[in-house]
Protein backbone atom coordinates (compact mmCIF):
# COMPACT_ATOMS: atom_id res chain seq x y z
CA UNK A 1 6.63 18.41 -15.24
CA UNK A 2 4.25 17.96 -12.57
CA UNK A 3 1.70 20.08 -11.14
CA UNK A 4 -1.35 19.80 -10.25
CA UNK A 5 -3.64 21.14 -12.27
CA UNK A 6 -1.75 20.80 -15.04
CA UNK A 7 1.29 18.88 -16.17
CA UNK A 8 0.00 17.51 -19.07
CA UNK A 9 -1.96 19.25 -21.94
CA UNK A 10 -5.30 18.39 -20.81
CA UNK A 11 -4.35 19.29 -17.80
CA UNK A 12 -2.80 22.58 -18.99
CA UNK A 13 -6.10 23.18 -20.58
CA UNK A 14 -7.76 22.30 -17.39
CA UNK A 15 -5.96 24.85 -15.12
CA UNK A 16 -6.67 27.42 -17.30
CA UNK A 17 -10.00 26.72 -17.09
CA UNK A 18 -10.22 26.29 -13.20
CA UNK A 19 -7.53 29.54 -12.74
CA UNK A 20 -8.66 32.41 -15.34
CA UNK A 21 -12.33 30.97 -16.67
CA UNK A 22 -14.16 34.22 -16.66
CA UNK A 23 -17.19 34.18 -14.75
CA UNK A 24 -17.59 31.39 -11.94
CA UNK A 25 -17.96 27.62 -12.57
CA UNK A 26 -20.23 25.58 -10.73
CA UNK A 27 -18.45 23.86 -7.32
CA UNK A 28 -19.12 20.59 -8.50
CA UNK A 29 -17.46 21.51 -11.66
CA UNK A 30 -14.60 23.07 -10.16
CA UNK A 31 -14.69 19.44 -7.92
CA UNK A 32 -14.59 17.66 -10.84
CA UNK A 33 -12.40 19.62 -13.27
CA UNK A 34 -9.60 19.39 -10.70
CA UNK A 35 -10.24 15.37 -9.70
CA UNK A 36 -9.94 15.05 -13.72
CA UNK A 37 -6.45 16.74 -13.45
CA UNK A 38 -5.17 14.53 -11.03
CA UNK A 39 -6.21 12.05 -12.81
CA UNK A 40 -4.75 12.51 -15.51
CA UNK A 41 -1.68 14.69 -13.96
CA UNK A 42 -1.87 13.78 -10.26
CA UNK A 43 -2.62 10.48 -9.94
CA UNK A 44 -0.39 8.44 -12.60
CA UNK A 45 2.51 11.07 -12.19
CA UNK A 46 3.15 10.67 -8.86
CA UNK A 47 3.16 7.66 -8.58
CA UNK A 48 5.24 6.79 -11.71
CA UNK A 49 8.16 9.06 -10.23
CA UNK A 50 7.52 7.60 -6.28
CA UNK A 51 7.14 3.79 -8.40
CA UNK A 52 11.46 4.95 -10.07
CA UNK A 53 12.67 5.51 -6.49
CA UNK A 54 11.99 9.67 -6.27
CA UNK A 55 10.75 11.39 -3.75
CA UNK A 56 7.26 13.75 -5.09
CA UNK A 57 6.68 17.17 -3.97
CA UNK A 58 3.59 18.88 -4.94
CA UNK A 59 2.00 22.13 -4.19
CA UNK A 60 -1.25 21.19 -4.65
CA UNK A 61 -2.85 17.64 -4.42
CA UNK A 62 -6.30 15.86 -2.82
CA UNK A 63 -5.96 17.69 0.92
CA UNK A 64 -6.11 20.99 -1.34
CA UNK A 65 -9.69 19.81 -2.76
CA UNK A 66 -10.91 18.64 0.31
CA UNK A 67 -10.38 22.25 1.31
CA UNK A 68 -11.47 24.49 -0.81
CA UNK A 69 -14.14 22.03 -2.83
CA UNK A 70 -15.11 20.10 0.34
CA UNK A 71 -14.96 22.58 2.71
CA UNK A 72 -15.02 26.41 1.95
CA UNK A 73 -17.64 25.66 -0.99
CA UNK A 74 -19.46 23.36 1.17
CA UNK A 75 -19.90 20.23 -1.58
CA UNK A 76 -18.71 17.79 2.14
CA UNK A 77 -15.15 16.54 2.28
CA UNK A 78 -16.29 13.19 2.33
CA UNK A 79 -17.94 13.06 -1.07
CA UNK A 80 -15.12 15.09 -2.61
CA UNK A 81 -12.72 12.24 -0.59
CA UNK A 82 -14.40 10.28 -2.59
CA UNK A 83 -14.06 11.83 -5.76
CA UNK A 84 -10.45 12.41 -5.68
CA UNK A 85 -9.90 8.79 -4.41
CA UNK A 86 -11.02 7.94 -7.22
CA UNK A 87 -9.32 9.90 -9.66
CA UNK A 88 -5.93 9.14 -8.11
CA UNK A 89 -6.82 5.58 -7.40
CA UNK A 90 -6.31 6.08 -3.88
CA UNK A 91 -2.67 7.54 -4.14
CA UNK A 92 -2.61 9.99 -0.67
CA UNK A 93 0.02 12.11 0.24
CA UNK A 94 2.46 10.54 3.23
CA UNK A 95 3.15 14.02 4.32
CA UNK A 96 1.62 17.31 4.08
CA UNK A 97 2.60 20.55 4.93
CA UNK A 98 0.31 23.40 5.83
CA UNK A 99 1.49 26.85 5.81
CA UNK A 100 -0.64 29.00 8.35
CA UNK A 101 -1.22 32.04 7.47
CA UNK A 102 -4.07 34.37 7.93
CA UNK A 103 -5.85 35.17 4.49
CA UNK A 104 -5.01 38.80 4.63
CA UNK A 105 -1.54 38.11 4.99
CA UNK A 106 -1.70 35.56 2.21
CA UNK A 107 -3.43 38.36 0.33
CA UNK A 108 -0.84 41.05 1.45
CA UNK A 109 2.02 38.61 -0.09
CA UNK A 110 0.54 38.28 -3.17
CA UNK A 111 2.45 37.28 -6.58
CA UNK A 112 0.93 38.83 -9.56
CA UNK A 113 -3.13 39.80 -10.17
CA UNK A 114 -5.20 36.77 -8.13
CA UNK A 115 -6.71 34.55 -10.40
CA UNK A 116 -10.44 33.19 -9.96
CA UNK A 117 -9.86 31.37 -6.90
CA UNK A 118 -8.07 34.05 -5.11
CA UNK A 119 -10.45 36.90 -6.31
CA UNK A 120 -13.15 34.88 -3.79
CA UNK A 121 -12.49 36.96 -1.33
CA UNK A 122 -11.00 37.21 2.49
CA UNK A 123 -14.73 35.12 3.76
CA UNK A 124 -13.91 32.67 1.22
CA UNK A 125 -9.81 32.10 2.15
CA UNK A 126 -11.48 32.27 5.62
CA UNK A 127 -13.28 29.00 5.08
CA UNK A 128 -10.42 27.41 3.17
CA UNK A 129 -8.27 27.93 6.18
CA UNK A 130 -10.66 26.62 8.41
CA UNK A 131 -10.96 23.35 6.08
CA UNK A 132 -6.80 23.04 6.31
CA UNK A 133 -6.77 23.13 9.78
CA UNK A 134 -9.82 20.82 10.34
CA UNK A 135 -7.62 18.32 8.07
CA UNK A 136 -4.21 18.76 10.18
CA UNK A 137 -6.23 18.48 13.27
CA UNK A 138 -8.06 14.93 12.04
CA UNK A 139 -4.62 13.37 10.81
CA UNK A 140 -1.87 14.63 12.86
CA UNK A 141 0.63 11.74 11.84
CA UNK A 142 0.48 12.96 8.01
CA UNK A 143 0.24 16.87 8.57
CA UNK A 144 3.44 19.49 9.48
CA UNK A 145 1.83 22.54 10.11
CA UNK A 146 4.31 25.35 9.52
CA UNK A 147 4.17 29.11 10.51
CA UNK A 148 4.21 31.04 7.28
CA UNK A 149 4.06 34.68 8.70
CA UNK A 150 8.47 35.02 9.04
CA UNK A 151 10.05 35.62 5.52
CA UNK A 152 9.72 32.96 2.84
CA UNK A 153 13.97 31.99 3.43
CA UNK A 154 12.87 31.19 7.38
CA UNK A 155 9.51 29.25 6.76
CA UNK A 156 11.30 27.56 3.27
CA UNK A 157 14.22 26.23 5.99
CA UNK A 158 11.39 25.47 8.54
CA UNK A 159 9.88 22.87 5.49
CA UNK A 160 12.87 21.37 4.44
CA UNK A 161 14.07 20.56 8.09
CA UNK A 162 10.83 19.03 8.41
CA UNK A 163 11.01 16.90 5.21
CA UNK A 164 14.60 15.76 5.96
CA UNK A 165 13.53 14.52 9.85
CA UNK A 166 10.41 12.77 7.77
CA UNK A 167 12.73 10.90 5.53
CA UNK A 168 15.30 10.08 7.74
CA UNK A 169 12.91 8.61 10.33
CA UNK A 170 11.60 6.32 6.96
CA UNK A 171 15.49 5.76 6.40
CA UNK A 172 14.43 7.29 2.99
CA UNK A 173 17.92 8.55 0.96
């Protein structure tokens, strides 16, 4: 299975640490602890499965990072760039979709009791948003920004009209 954190059982042991961990972690730790799961998750399983012929789907990779680590706890997208680029020797998504939608609506649509991350609070999701959208607005080629406020069955047919136009235009089957 991958997922990102996780996957793997280190990387299993990692998301628990990075998801539930009571009390808060450090945000170089959190950097790090989630550059070591794509490493060990991220990195070689993606790229394994893309290396057989599959198309990869993730729900969480390196632009994720780079917005909560580099951006919304301030560490610099660069150095986390960095980081990650490492720890997935370079592998970068080809496409990315960002689903917009404001924090409290996000919050509103929530699926169980938040975990760490999501317990930050609406000034925190603020930021992350803000680090999303600086992303889709510096690489416009690699980002589909979608509007997640309709029901999930609308934006879920929004994505995967998007995808198919994405791999038909790289004649990808």
């Amino acid at each position: 299975m991958l997922r990102e954190p996780g996957g793997t059982p280190a990387g299993e042991r990692m998301r628990e640490i990075l998801l539930h961990e009571p009390g808060r972690l450090s945000p170089w730790t959190e950097a790090a602890l989630y550059a070591a799961a794509a490493r060990r998750a991220g990195g070689a399983g993606p790229r394994a499965v893309a290396a057989a012929g599959w198309v990869v789907l993730l729900d969480r990779y390196v632009d994720s990072s780079l917005a909560y680590q580099g951006h919304a706890r301030r560490l610099g997208v660069e150095r986390v760039l960095e980081l990650n680029d490492w720890a997935t020797g370079g592998l970068m998504p080809d496409l990315t979709f960002l689903i917009e939608l404001t924090p409290e609506q996000a919050a509103r649509r929530g699926g169980g009791p938040p975990d760490r991350i999501e317990s930050e609070g609406l000034v925190f999701q603020q930021r992350v948003a803000e680090g999303y959208a600086a992303l889709a607005a510096a690489a416009p080629e690699r980002y589909r920004v979608v509007d997640g406020a309709p029901p999930a069955q609308v934006v879920a047919a929004q994505v995967e009209r998007l995808a198919r136009e994405f791999l038909e235009a790289r004649d990808v089957r």
